[in-house]
N, C-alpha and C. Protein backbone atom coordinates (compact mmCIF):
# COMPACT_ATOMS: atom_id res chain seq x y z
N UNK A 1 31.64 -17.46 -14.88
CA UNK A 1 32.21 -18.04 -13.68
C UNK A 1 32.25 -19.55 -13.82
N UNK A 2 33.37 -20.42 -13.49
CA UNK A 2 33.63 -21.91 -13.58
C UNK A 2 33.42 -22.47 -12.39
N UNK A 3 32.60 -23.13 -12.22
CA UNK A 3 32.30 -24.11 -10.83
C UNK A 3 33.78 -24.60 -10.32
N UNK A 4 34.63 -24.80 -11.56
CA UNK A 4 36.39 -25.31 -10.79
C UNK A 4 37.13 -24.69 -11.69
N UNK A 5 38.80 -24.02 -10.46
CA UNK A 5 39.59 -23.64 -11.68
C UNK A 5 40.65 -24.61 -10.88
N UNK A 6 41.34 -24.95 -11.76
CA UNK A 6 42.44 -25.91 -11.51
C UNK A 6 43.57 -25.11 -12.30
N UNK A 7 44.77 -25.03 -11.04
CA UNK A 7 45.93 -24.41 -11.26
C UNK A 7 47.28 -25.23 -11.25
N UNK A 8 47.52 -25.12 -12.38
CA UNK A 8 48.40 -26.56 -12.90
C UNK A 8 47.67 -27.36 -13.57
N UNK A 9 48.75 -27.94 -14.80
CA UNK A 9 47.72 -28.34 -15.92
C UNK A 9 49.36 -30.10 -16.12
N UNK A 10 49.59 -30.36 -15.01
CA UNK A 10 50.12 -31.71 -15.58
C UNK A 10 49.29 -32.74 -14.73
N UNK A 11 49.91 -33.97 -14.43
CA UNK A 11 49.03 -34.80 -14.31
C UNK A 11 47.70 -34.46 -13.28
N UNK A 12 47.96 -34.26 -12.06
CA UNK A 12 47.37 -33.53 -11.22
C UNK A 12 46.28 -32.82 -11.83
N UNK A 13 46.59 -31.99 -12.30
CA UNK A 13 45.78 -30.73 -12.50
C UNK A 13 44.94 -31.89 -13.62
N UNK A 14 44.87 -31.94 -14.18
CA UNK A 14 44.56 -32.54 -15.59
C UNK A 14 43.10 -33.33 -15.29
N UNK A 15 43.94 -34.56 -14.38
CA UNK A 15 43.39 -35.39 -13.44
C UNK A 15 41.89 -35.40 -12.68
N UNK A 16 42.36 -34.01 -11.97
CA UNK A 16 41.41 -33.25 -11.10
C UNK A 16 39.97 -32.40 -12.46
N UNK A 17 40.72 -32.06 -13.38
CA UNK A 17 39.52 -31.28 -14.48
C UNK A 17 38.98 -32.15 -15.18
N UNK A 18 39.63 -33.50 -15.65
CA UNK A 18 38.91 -34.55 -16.46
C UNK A 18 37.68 -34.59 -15.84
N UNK A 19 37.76 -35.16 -14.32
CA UNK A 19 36.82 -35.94 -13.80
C UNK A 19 35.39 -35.01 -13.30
N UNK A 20 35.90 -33.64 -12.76
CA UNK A 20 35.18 -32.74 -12.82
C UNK A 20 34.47 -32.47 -14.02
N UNK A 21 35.05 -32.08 -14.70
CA UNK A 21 34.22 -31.86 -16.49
C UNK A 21 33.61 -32.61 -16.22
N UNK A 22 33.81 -33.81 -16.71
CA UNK A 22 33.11 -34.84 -17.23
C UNK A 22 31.75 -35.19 -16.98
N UNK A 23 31.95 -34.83 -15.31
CA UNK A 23 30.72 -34.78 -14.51
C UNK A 23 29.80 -33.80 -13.73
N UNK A 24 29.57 -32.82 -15.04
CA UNK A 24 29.16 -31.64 -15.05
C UNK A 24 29.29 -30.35 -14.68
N UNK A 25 30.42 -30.40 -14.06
CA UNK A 25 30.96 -28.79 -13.64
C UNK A 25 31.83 -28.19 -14.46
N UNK A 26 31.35 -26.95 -14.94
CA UNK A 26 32.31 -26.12 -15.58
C UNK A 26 33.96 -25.82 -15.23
N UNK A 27 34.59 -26.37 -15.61
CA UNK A 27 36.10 -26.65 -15.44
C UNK A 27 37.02 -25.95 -16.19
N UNK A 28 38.23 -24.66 -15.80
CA UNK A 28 39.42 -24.19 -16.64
C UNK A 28 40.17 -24.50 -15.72
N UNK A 29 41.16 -24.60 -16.33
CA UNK A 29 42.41 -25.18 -16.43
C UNK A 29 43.58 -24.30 -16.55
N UNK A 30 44.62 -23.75 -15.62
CA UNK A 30 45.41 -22.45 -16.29
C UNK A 30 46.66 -23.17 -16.48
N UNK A 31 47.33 -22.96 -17.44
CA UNK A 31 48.59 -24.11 -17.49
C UNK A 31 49.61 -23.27 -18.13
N UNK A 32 50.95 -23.06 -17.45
CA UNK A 32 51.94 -22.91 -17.99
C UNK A 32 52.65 -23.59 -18.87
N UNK A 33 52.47 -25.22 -18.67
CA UNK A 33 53.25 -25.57 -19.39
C UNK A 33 54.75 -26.18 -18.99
N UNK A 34 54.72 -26.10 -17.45
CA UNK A 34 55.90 -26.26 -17.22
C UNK A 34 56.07 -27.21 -16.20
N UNK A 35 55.33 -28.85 -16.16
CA UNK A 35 55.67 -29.63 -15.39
C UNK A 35 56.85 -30.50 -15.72
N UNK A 36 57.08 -31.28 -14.69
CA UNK A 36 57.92 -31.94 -15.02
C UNK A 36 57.83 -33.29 -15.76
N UNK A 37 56.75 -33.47 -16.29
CA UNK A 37 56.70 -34.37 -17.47
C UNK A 37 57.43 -34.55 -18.72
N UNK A 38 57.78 -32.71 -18.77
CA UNK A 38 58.79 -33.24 -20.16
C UNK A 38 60.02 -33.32 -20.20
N UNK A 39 60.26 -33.60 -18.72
CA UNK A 39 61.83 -34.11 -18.86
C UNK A 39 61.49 -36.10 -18.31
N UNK A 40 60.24 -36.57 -18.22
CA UNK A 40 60.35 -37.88 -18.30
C UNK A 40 60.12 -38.55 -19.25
N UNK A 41 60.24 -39.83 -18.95
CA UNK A 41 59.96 -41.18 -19.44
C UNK A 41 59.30 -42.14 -18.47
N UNK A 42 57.86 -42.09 -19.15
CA UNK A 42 56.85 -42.98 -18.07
C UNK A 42 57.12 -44.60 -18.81
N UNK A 43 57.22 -45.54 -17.73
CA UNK A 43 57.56 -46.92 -18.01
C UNK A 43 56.69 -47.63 -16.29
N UNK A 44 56.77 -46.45 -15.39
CA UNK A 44 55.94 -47.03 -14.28
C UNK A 44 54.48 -46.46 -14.20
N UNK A 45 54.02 -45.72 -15.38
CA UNK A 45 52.87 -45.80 -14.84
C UNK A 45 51.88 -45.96 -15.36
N UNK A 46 50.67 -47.02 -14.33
CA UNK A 46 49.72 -48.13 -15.13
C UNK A 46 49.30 -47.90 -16.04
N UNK A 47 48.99 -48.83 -17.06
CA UNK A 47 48.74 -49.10 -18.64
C UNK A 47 49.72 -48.83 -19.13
N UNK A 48 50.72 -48.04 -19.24
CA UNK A 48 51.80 -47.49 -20.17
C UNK A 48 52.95 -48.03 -20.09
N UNK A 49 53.08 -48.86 -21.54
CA UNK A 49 54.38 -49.36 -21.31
C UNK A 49 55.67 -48.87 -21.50
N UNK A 50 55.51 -47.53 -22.07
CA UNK A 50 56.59 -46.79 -22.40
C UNK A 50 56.16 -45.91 -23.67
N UNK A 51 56.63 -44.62 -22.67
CA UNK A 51 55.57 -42.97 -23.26
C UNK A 51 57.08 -41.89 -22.94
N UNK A 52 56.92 -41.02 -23.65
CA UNK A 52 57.90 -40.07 -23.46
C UNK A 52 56.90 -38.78 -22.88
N UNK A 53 57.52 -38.38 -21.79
CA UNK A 53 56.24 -37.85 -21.11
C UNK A 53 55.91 -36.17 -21.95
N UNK A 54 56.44 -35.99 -23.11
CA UNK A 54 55.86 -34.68 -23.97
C UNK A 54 54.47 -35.35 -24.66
N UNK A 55 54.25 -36.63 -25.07
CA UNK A 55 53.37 -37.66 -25.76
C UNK A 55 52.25 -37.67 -24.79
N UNK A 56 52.74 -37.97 -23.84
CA UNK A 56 51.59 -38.38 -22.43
C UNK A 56 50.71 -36.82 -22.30
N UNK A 57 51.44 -35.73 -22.29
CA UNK A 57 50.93 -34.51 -22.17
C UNK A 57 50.21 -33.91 -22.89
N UNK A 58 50.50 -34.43 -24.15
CA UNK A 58 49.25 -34.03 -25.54
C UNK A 58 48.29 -34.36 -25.17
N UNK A 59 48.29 -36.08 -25.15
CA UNK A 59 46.87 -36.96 -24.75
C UNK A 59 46.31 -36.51 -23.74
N UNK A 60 46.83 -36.63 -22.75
CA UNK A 60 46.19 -35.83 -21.31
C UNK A 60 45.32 -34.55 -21.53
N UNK A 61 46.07 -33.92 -22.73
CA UNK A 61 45.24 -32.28 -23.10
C UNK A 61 44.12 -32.72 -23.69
N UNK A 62 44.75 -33.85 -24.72
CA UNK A 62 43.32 -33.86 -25.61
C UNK A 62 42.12 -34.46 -24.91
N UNK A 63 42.41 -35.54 -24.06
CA UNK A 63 41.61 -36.11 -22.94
C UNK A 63 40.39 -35.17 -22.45
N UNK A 64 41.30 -34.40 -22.01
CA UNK A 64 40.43 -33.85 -20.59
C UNK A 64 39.71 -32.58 -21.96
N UNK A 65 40.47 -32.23 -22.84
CA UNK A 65 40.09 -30.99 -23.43
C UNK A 65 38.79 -31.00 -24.38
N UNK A 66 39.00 -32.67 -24.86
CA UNK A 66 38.59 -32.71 -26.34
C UNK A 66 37.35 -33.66 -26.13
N UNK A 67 37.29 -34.38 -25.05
CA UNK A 67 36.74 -35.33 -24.50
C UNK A 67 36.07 -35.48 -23.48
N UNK A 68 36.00 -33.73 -22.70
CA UNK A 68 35.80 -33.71 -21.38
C UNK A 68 35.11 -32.53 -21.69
N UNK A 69 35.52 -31.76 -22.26
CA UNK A 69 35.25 -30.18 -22.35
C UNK A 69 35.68 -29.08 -21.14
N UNK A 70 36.67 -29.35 -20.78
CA UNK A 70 37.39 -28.58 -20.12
C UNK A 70 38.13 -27.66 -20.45
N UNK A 71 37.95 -26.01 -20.01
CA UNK A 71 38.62 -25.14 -20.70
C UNK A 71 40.16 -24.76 -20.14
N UNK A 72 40.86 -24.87 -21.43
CA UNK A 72 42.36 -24.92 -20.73
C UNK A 72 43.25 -23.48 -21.69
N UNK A 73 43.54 -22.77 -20.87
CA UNK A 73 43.97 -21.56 -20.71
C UNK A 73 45.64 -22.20 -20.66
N UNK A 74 45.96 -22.10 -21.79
CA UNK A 74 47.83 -22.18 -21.88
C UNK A 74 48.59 -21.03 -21.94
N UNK A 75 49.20 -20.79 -20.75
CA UNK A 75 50.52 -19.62 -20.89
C UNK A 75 50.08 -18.55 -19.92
N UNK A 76 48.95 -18.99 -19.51
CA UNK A 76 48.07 -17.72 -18.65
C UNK A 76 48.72 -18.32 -17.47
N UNK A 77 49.68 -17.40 -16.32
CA UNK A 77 50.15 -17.78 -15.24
C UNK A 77 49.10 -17.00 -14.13
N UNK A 78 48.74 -17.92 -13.42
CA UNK A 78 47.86 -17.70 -12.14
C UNK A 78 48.90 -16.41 -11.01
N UNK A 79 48.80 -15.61 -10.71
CA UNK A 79 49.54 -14.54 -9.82
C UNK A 79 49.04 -14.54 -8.17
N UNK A 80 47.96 -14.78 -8.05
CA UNK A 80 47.06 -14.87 -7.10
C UNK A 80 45.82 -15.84 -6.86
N UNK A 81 45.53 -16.13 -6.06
CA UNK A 81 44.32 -16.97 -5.29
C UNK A 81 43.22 -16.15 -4.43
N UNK A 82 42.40 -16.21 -3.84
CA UNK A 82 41.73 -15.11 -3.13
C UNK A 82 40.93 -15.77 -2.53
N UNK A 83 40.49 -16.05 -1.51
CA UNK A 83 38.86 -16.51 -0.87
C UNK A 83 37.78 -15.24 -0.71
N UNK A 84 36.92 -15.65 -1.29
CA UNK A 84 35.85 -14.78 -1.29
C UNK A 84 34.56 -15.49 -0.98
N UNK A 85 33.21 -14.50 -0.07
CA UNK A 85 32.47 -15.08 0.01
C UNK A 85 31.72 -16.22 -1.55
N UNK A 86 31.88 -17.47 -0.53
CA UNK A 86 30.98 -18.51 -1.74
C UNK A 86 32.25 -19.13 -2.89
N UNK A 87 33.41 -18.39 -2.78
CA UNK A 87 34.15 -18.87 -3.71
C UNK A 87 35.55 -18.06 -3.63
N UNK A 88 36.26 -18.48 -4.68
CA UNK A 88 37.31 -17.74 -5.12
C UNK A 88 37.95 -16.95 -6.24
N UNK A 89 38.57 -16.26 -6.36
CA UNK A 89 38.57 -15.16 -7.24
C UNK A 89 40.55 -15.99 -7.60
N UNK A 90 40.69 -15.98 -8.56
CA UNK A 90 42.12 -16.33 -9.24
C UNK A 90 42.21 -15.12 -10.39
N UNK A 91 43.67 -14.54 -9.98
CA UNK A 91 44.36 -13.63 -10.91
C UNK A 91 45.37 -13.88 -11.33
N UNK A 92 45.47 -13.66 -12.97
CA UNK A 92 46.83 -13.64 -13.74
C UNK A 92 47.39 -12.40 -14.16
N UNK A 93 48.18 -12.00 -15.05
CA UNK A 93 48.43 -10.59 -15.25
C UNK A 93 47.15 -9.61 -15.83
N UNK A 94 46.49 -10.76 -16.45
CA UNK A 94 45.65 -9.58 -17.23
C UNK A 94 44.22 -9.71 -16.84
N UNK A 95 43.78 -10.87 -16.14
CA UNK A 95 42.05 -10.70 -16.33
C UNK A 95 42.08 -11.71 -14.38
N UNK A 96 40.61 -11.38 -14.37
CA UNK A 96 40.56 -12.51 -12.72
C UNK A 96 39.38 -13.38 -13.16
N UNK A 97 39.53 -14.42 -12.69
CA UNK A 97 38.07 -15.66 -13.04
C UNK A 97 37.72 -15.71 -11.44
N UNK A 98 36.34 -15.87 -11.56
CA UNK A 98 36.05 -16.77 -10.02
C UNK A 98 35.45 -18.37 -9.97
N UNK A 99 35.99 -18.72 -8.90
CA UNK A 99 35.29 -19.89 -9.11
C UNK A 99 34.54 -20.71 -7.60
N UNK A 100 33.97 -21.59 -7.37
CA UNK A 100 32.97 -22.26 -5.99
C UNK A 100 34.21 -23.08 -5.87
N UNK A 101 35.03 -23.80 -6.13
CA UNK A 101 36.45 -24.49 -6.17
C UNK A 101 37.79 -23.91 -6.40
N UNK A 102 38.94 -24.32 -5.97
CA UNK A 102 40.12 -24.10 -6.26
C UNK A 102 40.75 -25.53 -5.84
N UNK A 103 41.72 -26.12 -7.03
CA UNK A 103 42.65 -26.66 -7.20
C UNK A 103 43.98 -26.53 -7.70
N UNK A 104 44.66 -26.30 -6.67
CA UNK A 104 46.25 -26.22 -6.74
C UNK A 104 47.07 -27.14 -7.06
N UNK A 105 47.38 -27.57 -8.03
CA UNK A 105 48.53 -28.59 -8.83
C UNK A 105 49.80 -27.93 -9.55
N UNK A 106 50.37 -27.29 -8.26
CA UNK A 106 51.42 -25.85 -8.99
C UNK A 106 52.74 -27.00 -8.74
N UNK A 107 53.24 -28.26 -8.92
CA UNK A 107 53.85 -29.03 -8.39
C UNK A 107 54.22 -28.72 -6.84
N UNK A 108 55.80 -28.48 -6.81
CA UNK A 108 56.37 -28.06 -5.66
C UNK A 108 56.61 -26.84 -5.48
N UNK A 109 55.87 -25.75 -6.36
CA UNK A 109 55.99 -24.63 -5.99
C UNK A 109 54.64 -24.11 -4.85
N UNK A 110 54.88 -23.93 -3.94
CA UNK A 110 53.58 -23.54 -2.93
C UNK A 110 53.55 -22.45 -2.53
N UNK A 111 53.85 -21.10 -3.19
CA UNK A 111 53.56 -20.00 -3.19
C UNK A 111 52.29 -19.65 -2.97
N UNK A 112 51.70 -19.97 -3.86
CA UNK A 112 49.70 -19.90 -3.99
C UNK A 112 49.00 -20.50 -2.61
N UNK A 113 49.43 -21.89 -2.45
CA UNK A 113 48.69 -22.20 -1.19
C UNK A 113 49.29 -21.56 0.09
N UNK A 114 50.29 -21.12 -0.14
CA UNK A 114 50.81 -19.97 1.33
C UNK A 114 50.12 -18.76 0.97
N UNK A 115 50.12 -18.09 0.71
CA UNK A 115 49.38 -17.08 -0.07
C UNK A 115 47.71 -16.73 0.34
N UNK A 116 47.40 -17.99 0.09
CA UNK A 116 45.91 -18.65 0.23
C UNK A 116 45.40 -18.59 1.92
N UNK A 117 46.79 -18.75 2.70
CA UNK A 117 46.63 -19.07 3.83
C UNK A 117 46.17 -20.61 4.09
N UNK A 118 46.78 -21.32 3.17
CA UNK A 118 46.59 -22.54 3.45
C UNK A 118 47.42 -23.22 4.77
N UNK A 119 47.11 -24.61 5.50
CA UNK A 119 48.30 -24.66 6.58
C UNK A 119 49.30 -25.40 6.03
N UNK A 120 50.24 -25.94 6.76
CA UNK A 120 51.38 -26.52 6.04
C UNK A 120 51.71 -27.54 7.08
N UNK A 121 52.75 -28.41 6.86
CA UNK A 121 52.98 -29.58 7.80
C UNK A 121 54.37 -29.21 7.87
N UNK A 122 54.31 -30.07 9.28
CA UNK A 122 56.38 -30.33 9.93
C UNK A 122 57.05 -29.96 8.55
N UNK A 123 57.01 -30.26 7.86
CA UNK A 123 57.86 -31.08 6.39
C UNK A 123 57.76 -29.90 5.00
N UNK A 124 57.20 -28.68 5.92
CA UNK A 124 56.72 -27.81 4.58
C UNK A 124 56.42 -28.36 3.59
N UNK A 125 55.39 -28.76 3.51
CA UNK A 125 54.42 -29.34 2.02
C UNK A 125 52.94 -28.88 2.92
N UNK A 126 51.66 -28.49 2.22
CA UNK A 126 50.56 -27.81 2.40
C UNK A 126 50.24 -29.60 2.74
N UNK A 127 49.01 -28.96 3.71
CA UNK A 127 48.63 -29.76 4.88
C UNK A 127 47.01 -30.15 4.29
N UNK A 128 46.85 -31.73 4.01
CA UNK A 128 45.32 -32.04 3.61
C UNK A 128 45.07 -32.74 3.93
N UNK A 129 43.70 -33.26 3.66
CA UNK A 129 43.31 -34.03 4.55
C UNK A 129 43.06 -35.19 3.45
N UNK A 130 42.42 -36.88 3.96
CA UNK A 130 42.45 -37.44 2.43
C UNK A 130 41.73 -37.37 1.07
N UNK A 131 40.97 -36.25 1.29
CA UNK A 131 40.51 -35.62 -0.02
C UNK A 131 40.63 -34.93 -0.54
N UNK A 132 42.28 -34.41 -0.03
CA UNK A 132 42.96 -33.58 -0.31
C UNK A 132 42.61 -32.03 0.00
N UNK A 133 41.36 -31.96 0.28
CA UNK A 133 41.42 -30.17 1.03
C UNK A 133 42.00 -30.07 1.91
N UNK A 134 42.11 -28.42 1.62
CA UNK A 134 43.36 -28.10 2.21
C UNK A 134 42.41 -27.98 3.97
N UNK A 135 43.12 -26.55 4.69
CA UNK A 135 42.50 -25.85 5.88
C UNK A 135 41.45 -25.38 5.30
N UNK A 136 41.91 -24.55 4.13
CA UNK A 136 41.00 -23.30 3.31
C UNK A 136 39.74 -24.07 2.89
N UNK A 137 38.53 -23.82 2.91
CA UNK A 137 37.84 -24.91 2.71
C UNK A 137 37.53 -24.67 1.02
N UNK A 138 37.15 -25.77 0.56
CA UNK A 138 37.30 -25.35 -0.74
C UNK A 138 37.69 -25.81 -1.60
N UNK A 139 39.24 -25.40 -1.14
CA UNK A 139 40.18 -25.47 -1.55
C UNK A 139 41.03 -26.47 -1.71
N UNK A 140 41.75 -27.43 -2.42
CA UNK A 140 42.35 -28.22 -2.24
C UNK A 140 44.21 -28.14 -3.38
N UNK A 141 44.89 -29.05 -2.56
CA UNK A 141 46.12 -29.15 -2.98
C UNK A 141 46.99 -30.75 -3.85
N UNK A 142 47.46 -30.70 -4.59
CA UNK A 142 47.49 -32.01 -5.14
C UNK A 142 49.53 -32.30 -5.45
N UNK A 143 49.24 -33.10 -5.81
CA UNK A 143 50.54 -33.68 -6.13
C UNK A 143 52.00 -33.65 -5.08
N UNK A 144 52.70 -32.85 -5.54
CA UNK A 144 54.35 -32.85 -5.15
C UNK A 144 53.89 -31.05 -4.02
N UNK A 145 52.92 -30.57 -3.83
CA UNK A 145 52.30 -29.69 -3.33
C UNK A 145 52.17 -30.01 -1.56
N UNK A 146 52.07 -31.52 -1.89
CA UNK A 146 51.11 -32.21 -0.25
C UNK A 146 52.51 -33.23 0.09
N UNK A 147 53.62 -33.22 -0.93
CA UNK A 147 54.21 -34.30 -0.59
C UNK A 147 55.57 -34.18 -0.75
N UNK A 148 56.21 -34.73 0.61
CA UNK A 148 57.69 -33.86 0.33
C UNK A 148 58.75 -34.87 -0.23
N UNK A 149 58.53 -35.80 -0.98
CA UNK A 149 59.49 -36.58 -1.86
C UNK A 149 59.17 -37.58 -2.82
N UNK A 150 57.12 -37.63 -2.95
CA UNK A 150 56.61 -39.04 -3.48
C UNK A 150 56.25 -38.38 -4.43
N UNK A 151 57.27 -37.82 -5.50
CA UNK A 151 56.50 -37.09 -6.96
C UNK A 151 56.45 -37.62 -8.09
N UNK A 152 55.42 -39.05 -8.08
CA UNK A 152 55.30 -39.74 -9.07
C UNK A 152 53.96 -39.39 -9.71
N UNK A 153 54.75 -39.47 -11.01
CA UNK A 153 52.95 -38.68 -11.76
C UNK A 153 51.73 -39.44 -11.69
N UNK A 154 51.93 -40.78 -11.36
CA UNK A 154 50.85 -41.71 -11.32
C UNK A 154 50.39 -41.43 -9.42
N UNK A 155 50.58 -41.17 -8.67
CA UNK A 155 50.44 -40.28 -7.49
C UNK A 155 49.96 -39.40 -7.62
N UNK A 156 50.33 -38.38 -8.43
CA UNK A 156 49.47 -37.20 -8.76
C UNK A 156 48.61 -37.02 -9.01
N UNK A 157 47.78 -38.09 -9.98
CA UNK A 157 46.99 -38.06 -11.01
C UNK A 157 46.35 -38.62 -9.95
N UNK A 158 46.20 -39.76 -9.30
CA UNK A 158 45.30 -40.22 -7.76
C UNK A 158 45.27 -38.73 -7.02
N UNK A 159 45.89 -38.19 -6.59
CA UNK A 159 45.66 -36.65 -5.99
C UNK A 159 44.45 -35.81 -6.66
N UNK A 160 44.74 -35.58 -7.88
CA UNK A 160 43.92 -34.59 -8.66
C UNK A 160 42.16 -35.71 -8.58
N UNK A 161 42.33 -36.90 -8.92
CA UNK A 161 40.60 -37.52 -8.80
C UNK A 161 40.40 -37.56 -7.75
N UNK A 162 41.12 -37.21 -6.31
CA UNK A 162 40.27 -37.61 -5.11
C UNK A 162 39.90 -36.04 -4.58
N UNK A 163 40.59 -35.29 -5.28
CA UNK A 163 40.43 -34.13 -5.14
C UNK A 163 38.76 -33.67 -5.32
N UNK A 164 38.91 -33.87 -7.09
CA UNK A 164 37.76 -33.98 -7.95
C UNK A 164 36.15 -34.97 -7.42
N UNK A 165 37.08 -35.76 -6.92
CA UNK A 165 35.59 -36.74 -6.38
C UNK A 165 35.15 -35.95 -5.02
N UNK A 166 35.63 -35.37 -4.19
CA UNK A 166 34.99 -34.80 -2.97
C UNK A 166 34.79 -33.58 -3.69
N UNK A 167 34.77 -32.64 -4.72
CA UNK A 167 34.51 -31.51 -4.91
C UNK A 167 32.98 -32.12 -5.28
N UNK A 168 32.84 -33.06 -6.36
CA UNK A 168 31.72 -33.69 -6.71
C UNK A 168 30.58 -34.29 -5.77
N UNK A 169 31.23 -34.64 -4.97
CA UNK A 169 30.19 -35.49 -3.56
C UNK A 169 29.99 -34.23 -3.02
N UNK A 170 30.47 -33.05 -2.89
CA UNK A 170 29.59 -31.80 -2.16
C UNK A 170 28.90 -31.32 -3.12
N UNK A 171 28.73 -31.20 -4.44
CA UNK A 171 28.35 -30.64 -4.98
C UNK A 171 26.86 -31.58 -4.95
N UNK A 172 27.01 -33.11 -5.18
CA UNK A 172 25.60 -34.26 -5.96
C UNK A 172 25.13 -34.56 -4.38
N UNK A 173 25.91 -33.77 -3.26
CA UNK A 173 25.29 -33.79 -1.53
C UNK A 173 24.83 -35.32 -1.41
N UNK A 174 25.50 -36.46 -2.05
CA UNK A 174 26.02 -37.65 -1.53
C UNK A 174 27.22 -38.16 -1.81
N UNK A 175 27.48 -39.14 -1.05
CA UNK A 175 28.72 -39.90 -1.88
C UNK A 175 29.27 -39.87 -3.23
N UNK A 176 29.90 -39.47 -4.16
CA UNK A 176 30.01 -39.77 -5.49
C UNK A 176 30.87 -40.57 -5.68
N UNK A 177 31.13 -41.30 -6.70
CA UNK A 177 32.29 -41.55 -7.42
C UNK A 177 31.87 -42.14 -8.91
N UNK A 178 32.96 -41.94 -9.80
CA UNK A 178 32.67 -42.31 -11.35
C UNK A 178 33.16 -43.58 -11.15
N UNK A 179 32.41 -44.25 -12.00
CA UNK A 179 32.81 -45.58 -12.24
C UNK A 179 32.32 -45.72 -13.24
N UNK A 180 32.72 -46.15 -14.87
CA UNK A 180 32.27 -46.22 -15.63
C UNK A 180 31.79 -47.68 -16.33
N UNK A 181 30.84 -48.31 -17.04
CA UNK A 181 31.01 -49.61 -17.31
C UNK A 181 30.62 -49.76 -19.26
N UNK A 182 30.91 -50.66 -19.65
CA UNK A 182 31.15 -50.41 -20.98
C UNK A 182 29.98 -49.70 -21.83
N UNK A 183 28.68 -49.75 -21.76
CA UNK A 183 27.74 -49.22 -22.08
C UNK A 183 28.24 -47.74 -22.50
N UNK A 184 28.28 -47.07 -20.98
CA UNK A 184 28.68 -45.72 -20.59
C UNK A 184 29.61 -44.70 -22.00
N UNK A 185 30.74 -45.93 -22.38
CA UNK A 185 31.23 -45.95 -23.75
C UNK A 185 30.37 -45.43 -24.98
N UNK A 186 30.16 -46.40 -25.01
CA UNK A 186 29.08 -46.22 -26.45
C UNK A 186 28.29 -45.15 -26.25
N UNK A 187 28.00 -44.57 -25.19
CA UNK A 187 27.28 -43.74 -25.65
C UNK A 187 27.74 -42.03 -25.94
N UNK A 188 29.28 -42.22 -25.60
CA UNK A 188 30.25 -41.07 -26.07
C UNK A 188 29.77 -40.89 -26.98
């Protein structure tokens, strides 16, 4: 069982499992493969002066994968969501994981968080609050999911850590946040 499963594996999703991993919760990742990164070209977003966003998506894997230890499940499509006592149960065609978290980074597809019984706003986009949980408690929603026209991946990727940082502050039952300072480095 994974303390977080994160559904959607582009910036968002990615985002949301780096920071989790990193900071001790068992983290998968289910990823199709099919954001819209690889039809861009990042030139707006910070540090990057110009990335073809199939490039950005490796790194991002290797990041969170190689560097984080986050388990990332490619091609495995999520079918279902579930609330269950203490957690949630996620199904694909062939097997179910459970997890104490759910993160939805399905872009603009919101099947799952309707599904979920998540609520939704005027504007049909799933309804959160600023730490991005949803109604469902738990549960939270990220990116082009919560937002009905601001689908910038550098947006997203702020979605998926604020996500990640309140999953973390319930979990360390204070405030959290990562902040890293150069030391912290070296000792990778």
């Amino acid at each position: 069982m994974a303390d977080v499963i994160v559904v959607g594996g582009g910036p968002a999703g990615l985002s949301a499992a780096l920071f989790t991993s990193k900071n001790g919760l068992e983290t998968t990742v289910f990823d199709t493969d099919k954001t819209w990164m690889h039809k861009a070209h990042l030139f707006n977003y910070l540090g990057i002066r110009s990335m073809d966003g199939d490039v950005f998506m490796q790194r991002a894997r290797e990041q969170a994968t190689k560097d984080h230890g986050v388990n990332l499940n490619e091609g495995d499509e999520v079918t279902a969501v579930e609330k269950r006592d203490g957690g949630f149960t996620v199904s694909t065609e062939e097997d179910e994981d459970d997890a104490d978290y759910v993160v939805l980074a399905t872009g603009a597809n919101r099947g799952l968080a309707e599904s979920l019984g998540c609520a939704f706003t005027d504007e049909d986009v799933v309804d959160v609050d600023v730490t991005m949980e949803t109604s469902v408690e738990d549960a939270y929603a990220t990116g082009a999911m919560v937002r009905a026209e601001e689908w910038q991946a550098v947006i997203s990727a702020g979605d998926g850590a604020a996500a990640a940082l309140n999953i973390l502050t319930k979990e360390k039952g204070e405030h959290f946040h990562d902040f890293d300072v150069p030391s912290d480095v070296a000792d990778q």
